[in-house]
Protein backbone atom coordinates (compact mmCIF):
# COMPACT_ATOMS: atom_id res chain seq x y z
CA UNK A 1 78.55 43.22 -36.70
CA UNK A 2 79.48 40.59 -39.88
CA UNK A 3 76.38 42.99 -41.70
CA UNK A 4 78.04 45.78 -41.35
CA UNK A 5 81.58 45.19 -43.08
CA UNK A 6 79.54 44.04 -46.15
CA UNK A 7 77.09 46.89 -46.41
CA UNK A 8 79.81 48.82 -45.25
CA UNK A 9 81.84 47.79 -48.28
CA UNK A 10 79.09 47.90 -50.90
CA UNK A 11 78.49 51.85 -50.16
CA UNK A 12 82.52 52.33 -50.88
CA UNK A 13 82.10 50.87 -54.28
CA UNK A 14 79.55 52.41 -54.68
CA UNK A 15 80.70 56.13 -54.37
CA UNK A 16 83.94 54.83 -55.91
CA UNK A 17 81.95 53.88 -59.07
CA UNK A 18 80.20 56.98 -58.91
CA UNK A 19 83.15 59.06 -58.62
CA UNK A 20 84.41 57.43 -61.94
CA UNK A 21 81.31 58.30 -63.99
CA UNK A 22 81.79 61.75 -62.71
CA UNK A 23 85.30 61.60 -63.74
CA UNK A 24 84.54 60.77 -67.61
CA UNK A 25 84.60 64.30 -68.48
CA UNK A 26 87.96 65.92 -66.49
CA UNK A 27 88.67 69.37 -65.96
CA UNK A 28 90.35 69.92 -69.70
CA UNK A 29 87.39 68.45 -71.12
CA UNK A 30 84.58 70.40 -69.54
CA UNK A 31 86.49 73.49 -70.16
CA UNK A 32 86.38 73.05 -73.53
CA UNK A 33 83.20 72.17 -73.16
CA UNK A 34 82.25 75.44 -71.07
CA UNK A 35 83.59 77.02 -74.25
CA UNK A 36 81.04 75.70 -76.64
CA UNK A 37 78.36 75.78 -74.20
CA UNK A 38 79.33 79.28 -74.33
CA UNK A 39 78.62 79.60 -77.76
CA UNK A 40 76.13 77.44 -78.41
CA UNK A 41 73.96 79.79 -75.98
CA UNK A 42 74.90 82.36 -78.16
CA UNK A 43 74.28 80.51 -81.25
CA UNK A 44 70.75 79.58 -79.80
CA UNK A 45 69.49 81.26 -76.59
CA UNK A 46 67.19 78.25 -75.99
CA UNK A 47 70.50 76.09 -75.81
CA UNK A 48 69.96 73.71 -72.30
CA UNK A 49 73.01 71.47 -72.80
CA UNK A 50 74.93 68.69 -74.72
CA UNK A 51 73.78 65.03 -75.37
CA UNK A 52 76.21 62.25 -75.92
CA UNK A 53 72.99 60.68 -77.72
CA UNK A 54 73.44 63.41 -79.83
CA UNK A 55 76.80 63.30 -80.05
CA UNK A 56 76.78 59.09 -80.94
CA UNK A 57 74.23 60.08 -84.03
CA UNK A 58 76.42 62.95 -85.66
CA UNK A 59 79.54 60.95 -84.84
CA UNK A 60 77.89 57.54 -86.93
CA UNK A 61 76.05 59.64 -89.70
CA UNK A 62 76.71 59.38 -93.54
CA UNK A 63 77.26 62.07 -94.93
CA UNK A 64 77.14 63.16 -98.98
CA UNK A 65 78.06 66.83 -98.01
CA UNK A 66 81.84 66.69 -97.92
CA UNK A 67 84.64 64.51 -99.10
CA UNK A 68 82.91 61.26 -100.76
CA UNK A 69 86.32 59.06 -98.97
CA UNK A 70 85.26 60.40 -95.66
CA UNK A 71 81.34 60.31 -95.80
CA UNK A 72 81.70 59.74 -91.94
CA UNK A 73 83.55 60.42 -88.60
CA UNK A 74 83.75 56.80 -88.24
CA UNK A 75 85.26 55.66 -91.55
CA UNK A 76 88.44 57.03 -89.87
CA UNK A 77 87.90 56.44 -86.62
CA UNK A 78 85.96 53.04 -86.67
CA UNK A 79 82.35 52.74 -85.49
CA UNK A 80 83.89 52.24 -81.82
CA UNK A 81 85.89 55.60 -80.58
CA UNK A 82 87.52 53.30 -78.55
CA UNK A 83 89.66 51.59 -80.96
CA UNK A 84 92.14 52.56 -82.57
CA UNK A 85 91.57 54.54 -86.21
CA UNK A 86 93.24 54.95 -89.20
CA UNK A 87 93.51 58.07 -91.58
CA UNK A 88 92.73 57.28 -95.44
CA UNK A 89 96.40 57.31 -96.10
CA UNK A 90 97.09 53.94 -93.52
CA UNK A 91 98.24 56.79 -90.46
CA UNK A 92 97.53 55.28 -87.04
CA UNK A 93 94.76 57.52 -85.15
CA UNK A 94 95.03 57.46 -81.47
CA UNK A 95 91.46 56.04 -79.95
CA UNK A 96 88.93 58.94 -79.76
CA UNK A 97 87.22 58.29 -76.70
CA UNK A 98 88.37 60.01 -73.40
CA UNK A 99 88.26 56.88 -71.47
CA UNK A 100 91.24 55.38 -73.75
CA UNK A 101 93.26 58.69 -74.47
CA UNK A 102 92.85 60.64 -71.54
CA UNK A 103 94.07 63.96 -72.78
CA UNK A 104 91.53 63.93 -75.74
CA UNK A 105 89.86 67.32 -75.48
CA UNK A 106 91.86 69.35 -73.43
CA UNK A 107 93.65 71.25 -75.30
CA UNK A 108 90.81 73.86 -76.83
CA UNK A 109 93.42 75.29 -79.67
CA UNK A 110 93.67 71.66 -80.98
CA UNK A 111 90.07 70.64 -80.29
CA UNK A 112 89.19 74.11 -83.20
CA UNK A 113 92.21 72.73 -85.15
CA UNK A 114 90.99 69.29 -85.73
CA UNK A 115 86.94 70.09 -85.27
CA UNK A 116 87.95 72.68 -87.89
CA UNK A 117 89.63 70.54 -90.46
CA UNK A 118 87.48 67.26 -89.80
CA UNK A 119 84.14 68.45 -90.35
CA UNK A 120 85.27 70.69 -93.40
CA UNK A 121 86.41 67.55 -94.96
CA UNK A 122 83.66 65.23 -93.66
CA UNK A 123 80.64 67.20 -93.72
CA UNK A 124 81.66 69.70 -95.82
CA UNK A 125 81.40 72.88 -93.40
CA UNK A 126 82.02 73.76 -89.63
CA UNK A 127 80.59 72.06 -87.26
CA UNK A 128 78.04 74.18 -84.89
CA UNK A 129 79.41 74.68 -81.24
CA UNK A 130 76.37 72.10 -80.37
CA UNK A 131 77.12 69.41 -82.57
CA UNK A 132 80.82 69.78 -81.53
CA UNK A 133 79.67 70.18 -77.40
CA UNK A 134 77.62 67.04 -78.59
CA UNK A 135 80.54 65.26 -80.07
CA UNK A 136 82.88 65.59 -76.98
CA UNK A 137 80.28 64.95 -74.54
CA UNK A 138 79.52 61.40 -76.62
CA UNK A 139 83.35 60.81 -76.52
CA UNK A 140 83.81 61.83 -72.74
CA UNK A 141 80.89 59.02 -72.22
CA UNK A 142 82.64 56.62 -73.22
């Protein structure tokens, strides 16, 4: 009987632990993401889904494509989305990762908004609904 209660235990953290991996990307987040899926599949029939590998690379990349005092996602929001950032002009940036700023992502008119201005100035055009599936996904990972 003193076997059971501990195995017993162990499989409650363990579907509580897996219930929070599951819960990384929330119901505003993976509508937004259904959106770009969306497109992406239209973009690219042979689309088969986001990587937050992906999504680390394009996030960490230097760029010489747009704005030379933003050659990178991360020289405004620090190579760790869970800190928090700064804008060039000293603003405080909320962390970017989902995991420190829940409502990150939910919002799909302010995830075009900011995807629309950020990669303009960053990489110099818009981003494709992959690299921005990509992007969220890596930030819901985290």
């Amino acid at each position: 009987m003193r076997r059971i209660i501990p195995i017993a235990a162990a499989a409650c953290l363990a579907a509580g632990l897996a219930l929070t991996a599951q819960a990384a990307v929330g119901p505003g987040q993976q509508a937004v993401l259904d959106h770009f899926a969306q497109l992406a599949k239209q973009a690219d029939p042979s689309f088969s889904g986001f990587s937050a590998a992906r999504g680390k690379a394009f996030f960490l990349a230097r760029r010489t494509t747009g704005n030379a005092d933003t050659p990178s996602c991360s020289t405004c929001h620090t190579t760790d989305p869970r800190n928090e950032g700064q804008t060039t002009v000293g603003k405080a940036i909320a962390p970017m990762a989902v995991s420190r700023t829940p409502k990150r992502f939910t919002d799909l008119a302010k995830v075009k908004k900011w995807l629309r201005r950020n990669c303009d100035t960053v990489i110099g055009r818009q981003c494709t609904p992959q690299e921005a599936g990509d992007f969220i996904t890596f930030m819901s990972s985290l």
